[in-house]
N, C-alpha and C. Protein backbone atom coordinates (compact mmCIF):
# COMPACT_ATOMS: atom_id res chain seq x y z
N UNK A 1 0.84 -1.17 0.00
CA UNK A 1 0.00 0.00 0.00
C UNK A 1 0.89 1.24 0.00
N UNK A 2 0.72 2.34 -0.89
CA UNK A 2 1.17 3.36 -0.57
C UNK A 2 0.91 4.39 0.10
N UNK A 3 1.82 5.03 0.29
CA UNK A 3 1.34 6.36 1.45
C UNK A 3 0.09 6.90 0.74
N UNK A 4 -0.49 8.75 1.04
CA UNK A 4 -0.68 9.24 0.40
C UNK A 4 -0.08 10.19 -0.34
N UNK A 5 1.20 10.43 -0.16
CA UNK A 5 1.80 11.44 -0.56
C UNK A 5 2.57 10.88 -1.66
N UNK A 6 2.42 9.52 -1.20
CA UNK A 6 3.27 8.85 -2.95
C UNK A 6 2.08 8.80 -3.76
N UNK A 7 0.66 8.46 -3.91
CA UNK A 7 -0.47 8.26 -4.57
C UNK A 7 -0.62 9.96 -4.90
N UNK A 8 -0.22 10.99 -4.37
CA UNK A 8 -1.22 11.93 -4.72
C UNK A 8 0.26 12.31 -5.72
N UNK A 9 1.53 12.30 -5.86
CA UNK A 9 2.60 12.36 -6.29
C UNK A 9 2.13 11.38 -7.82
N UNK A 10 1.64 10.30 -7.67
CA UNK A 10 1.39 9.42 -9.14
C UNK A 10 0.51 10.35 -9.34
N UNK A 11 -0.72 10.43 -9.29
CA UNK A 11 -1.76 10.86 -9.98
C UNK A 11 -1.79 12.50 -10.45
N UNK A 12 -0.56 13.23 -9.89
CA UNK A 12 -0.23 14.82 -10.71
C UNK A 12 0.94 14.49 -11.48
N UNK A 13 1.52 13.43 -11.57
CA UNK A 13 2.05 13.28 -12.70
C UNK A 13 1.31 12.60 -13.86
N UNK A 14 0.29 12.12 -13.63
CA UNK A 14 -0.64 11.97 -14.79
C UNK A 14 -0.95 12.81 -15.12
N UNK A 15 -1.62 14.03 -15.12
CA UNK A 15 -1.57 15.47 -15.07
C UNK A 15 -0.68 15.90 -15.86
N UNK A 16 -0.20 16.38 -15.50
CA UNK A 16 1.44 16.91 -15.60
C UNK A 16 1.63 16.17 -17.08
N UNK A 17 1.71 14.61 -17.07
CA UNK A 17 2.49 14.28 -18.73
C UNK A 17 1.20 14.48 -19.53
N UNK A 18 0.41 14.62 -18.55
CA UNK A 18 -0.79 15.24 -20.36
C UNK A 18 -0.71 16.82 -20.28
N UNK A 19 0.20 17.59 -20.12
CA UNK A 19 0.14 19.00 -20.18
C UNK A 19 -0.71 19.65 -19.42
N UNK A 20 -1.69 19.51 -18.44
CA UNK A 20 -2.61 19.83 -17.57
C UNK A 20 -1.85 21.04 -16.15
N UNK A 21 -2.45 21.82 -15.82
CA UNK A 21 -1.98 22.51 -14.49
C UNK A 21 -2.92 22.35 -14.02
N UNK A 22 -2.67 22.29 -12.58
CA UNK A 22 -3.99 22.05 -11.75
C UNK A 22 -3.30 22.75 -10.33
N UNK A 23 -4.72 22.95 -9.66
CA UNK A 23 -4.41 23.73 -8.04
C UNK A 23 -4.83 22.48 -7.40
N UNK A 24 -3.02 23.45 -6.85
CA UNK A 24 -3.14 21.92 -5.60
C UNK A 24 -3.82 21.70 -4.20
N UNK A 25 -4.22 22.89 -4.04
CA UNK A 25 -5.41 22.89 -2.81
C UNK A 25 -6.55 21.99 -3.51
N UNK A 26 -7.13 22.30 -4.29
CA UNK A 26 -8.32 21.31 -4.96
C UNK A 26 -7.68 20.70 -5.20
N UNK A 27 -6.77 19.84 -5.69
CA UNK A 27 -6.18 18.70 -6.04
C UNK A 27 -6.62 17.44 -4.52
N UNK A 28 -5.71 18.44 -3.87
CA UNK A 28 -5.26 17.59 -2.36
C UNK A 28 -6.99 16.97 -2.11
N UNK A 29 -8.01 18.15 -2.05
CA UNK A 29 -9.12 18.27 -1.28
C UNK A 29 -10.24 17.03 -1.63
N UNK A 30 -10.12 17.31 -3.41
CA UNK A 30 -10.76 16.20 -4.23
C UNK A 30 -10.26 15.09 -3.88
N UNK A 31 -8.66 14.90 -3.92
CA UNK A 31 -8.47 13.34 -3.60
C UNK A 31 -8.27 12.70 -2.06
N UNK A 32 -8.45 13.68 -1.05
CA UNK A 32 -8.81 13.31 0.36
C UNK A 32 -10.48 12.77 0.10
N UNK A 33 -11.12 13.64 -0.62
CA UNK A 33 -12.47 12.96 -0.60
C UNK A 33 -12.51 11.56 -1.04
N UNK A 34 -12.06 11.17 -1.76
CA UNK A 34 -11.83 9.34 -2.12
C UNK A 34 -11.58 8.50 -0.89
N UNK A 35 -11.00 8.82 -0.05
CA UNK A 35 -10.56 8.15 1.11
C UNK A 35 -9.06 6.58 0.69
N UNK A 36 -9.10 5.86 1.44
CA UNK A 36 -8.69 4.88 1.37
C UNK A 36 -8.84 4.26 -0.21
N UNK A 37 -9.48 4.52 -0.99
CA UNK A 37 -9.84 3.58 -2.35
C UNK A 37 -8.73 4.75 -3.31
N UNK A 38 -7.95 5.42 -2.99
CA UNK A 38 -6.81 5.63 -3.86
C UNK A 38 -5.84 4.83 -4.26
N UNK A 39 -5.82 3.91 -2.84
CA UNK A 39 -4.68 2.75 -2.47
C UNK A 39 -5.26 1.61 -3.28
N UNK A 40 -6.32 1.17 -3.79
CA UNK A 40 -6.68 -0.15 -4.31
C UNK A 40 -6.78 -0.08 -5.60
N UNK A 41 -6.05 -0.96 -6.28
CA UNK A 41 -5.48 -0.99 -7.84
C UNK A 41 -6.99 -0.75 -8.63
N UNK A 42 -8.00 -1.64 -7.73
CA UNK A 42 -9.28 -1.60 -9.08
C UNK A 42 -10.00 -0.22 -8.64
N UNK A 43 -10.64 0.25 -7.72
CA UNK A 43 -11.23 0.96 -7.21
C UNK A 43 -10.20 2.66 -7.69
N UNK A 44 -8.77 3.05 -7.48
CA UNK A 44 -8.59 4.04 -7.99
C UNK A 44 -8.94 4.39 -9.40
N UNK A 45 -8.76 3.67 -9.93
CA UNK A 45 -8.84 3.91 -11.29
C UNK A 45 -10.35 4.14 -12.19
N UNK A 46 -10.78 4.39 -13.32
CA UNK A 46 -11.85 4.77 -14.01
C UNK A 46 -11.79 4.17 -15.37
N UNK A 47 -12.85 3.22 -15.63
CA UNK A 47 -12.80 2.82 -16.95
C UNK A 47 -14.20 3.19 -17.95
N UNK A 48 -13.29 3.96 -18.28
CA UNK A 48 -14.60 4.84 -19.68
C UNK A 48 -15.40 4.03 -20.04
N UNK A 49 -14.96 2.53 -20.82
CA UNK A 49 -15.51 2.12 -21.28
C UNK A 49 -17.10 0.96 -20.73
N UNK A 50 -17.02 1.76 -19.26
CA UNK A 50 -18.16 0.43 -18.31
C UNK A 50 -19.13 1.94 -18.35
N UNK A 51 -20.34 1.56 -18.87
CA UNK A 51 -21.02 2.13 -18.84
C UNK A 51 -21.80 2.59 -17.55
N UNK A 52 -21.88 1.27 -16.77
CA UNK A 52 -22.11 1.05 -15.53
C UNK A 52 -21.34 2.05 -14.45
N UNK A 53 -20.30 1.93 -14.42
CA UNK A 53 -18.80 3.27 -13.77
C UNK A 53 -19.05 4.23 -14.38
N UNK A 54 -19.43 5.29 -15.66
CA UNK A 54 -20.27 5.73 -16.10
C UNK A 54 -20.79 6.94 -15.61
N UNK A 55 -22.23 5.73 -15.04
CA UNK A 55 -23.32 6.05 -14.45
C UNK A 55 -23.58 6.21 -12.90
N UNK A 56 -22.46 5.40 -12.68
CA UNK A 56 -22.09 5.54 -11.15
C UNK A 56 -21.32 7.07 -10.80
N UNK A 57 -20.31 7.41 -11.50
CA UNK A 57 -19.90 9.39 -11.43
C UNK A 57 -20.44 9.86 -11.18
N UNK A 58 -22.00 9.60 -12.46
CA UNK A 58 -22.89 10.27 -12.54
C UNK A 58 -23.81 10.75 -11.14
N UNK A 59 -24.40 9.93 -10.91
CA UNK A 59 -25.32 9.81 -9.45
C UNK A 59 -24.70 10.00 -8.36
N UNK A 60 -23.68 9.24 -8.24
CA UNK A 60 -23.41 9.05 -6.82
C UNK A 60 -21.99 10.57 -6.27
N UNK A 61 -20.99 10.74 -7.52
CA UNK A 61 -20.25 12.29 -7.39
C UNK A 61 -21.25 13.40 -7.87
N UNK A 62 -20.79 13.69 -9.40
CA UNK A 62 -21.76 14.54 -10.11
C UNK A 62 -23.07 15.38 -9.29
N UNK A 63 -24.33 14.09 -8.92
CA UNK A 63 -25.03 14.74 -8.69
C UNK A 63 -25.19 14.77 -6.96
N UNK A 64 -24.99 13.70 -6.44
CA UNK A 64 -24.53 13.49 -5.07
C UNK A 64 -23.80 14.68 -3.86
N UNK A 65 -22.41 14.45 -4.64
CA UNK A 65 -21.68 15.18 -3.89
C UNK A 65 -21.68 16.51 -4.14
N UNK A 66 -22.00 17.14 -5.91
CA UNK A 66 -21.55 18.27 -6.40
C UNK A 66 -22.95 18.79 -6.34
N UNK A 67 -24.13 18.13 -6.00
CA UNK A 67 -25.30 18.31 -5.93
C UNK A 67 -26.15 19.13 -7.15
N UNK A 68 -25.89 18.66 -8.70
CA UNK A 68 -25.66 18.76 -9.73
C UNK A 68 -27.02 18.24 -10.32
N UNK A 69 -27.54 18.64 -11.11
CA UNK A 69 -29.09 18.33 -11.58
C UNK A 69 -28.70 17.52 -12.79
N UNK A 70 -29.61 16.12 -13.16
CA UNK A 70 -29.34 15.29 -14.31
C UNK A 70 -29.13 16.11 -15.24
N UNK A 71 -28.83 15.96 -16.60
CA UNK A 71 -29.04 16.16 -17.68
C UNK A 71 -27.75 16.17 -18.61
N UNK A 72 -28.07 16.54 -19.93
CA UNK A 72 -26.68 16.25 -21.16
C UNK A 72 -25.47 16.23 -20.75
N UNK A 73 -25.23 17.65 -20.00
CA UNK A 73 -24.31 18.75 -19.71
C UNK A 73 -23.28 17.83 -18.95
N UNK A 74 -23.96 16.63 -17.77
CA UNK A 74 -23.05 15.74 -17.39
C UNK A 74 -22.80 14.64 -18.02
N UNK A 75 -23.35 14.16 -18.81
CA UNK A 75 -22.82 13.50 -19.70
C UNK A 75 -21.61 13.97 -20.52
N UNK A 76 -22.09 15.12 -21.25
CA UNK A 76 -20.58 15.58 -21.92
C UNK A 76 -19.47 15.84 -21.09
N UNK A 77 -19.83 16.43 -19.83
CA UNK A 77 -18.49 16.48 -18.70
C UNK A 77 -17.54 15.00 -18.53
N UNK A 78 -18.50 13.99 -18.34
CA UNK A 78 -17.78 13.16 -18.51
C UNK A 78 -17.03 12.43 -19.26
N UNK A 79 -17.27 12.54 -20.55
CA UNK A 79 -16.88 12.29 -21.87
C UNK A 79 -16.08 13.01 -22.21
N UNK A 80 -15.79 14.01 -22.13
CA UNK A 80 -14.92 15.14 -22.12
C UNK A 80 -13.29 14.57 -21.48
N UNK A 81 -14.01 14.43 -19.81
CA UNK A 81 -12.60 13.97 -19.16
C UNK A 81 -12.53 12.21 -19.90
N UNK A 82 -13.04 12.02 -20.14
CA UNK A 82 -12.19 10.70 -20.56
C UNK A 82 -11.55 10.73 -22.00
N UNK A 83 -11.80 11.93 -22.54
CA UNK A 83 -11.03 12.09 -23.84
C UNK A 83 -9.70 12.82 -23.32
N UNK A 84 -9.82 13.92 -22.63
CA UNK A 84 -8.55 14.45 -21.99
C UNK A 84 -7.69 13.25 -21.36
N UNK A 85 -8.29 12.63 -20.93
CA UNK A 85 -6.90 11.35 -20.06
C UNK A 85 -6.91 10.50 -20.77
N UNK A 86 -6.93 10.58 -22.68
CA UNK A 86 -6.60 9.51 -23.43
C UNK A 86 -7.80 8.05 -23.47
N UNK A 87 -7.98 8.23 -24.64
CA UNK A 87 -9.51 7.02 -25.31
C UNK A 87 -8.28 5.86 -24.80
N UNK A 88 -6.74 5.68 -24.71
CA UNK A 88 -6.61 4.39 -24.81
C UNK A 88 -5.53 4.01 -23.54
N UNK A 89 -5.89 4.83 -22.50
CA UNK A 89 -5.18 5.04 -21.45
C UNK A 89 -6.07 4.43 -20.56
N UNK A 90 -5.56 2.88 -19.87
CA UNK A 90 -6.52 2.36 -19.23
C UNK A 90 -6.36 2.46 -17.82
N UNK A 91 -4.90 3.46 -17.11
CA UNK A 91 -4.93 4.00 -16.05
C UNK A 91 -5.60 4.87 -15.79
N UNK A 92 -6.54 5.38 -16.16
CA UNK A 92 -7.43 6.78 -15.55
C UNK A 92 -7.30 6.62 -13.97
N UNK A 93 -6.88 7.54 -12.99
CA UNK A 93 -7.01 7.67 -12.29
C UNK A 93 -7.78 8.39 -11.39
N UNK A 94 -8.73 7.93 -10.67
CA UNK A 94 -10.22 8.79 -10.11
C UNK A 94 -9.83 9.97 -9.83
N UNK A 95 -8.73 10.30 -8.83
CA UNK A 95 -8.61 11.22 -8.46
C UNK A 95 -8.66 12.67 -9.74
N UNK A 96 -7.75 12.26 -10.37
CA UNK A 96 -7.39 13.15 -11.93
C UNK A 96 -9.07 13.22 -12.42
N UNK A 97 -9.62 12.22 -12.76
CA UNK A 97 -11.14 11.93 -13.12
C UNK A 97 -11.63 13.28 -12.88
N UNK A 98 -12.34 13.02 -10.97
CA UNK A 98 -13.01 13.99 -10.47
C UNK A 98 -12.89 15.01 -10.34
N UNK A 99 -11.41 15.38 -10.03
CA UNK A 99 -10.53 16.44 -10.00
C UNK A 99 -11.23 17.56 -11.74
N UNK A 100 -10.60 16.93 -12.54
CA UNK A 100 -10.99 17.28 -13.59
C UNK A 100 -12.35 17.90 -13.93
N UNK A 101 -13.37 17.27 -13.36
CA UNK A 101 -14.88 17.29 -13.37
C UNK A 101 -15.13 18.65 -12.71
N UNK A 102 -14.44 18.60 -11.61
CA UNK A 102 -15.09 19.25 -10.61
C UNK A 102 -14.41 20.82 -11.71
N UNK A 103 -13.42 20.62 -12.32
CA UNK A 103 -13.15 21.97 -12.79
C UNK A 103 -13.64 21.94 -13.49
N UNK A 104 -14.32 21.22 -14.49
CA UNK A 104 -14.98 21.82 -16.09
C UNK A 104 -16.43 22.13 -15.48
N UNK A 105 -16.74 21.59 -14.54
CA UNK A 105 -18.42 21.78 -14.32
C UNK A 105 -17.75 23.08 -12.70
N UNK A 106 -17.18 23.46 -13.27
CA UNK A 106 -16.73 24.91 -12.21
C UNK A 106 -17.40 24.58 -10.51
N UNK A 107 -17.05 23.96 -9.99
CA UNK A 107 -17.71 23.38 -8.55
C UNK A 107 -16.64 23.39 -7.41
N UNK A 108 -15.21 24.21 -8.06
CA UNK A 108 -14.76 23.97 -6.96
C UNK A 108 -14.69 24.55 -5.34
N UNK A 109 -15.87 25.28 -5.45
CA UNK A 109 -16.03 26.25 -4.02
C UNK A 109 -16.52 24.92 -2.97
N UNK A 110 -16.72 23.90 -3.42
CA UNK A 110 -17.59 22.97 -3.04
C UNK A 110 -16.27 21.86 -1.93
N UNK A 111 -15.31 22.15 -2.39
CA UNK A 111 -13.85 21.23 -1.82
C UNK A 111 -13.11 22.27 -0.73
N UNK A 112 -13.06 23.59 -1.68
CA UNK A 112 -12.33 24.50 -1.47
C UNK A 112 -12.93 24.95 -0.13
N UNK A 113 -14.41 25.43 -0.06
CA UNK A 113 -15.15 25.92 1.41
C UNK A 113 -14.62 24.52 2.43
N UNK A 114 -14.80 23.55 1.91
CA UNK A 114 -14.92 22.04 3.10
C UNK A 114 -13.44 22.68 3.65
N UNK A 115 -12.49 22.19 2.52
CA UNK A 115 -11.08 22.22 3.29
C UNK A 115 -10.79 23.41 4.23
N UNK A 116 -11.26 24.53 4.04
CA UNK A 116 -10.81 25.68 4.55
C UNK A 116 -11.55 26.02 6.12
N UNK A 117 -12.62 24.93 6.33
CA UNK A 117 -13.58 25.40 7.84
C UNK A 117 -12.98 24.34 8.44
């Protein structure tokens, strides 16, 4: 198992080799929210192609956590980030995933307020 500081170290270098900048206060904040499932080979990761994992973003982050109303708009968000982290890149890493999300669907006051009280 790795620390977190080696896991949060992999997953901004995924970042990083796709040309991406990211803030690392939301970085940190998004991937403290994952908890423990950074560390587990199947569970970090994101596979575009399960429709099912999907639909699970969808409901359970997206609209759940980011408290985000159904419709297209998250669909293309998600489709979006899985074109940015490569159609044939079967490491997607959640953290990068959500991270990502949370910036194109502009939500990050939502990490940023938590971490800061």
């Amino acid at each position: 198992m790795s620390s977190y500081e080696e896991a949060f170290k992999r997953f901004t270098t995924e970042l990083e080799s796709l040309g991406f900048n990211y803030h690392e206060g939301l970085y940190h904040a998004v991937t403290k929210h994952l908890g423990p499932s950074i560390h587990n080979q199947d569970s970090s990761l994101v596979a575009c192609d399960q429709p099912k994992e999907m639909e699970t973003i969808k409901t359970e982050f997206l609209i759940g956590k980011l408290g985000l109303t159904d419709g297209p708009e998250l669909d293309a968000a998600i489709q979006q980030v899985c074109g940015a982290l490569g159609g044939s890149n079967t490491n997607k890493h959640r953290a990068s995933f959500y991270y990502l999300l949370v910036a194109i669907l502009q939500k990050e006051h939502i990490f940023i307020d938590t971490e800061e009280k």
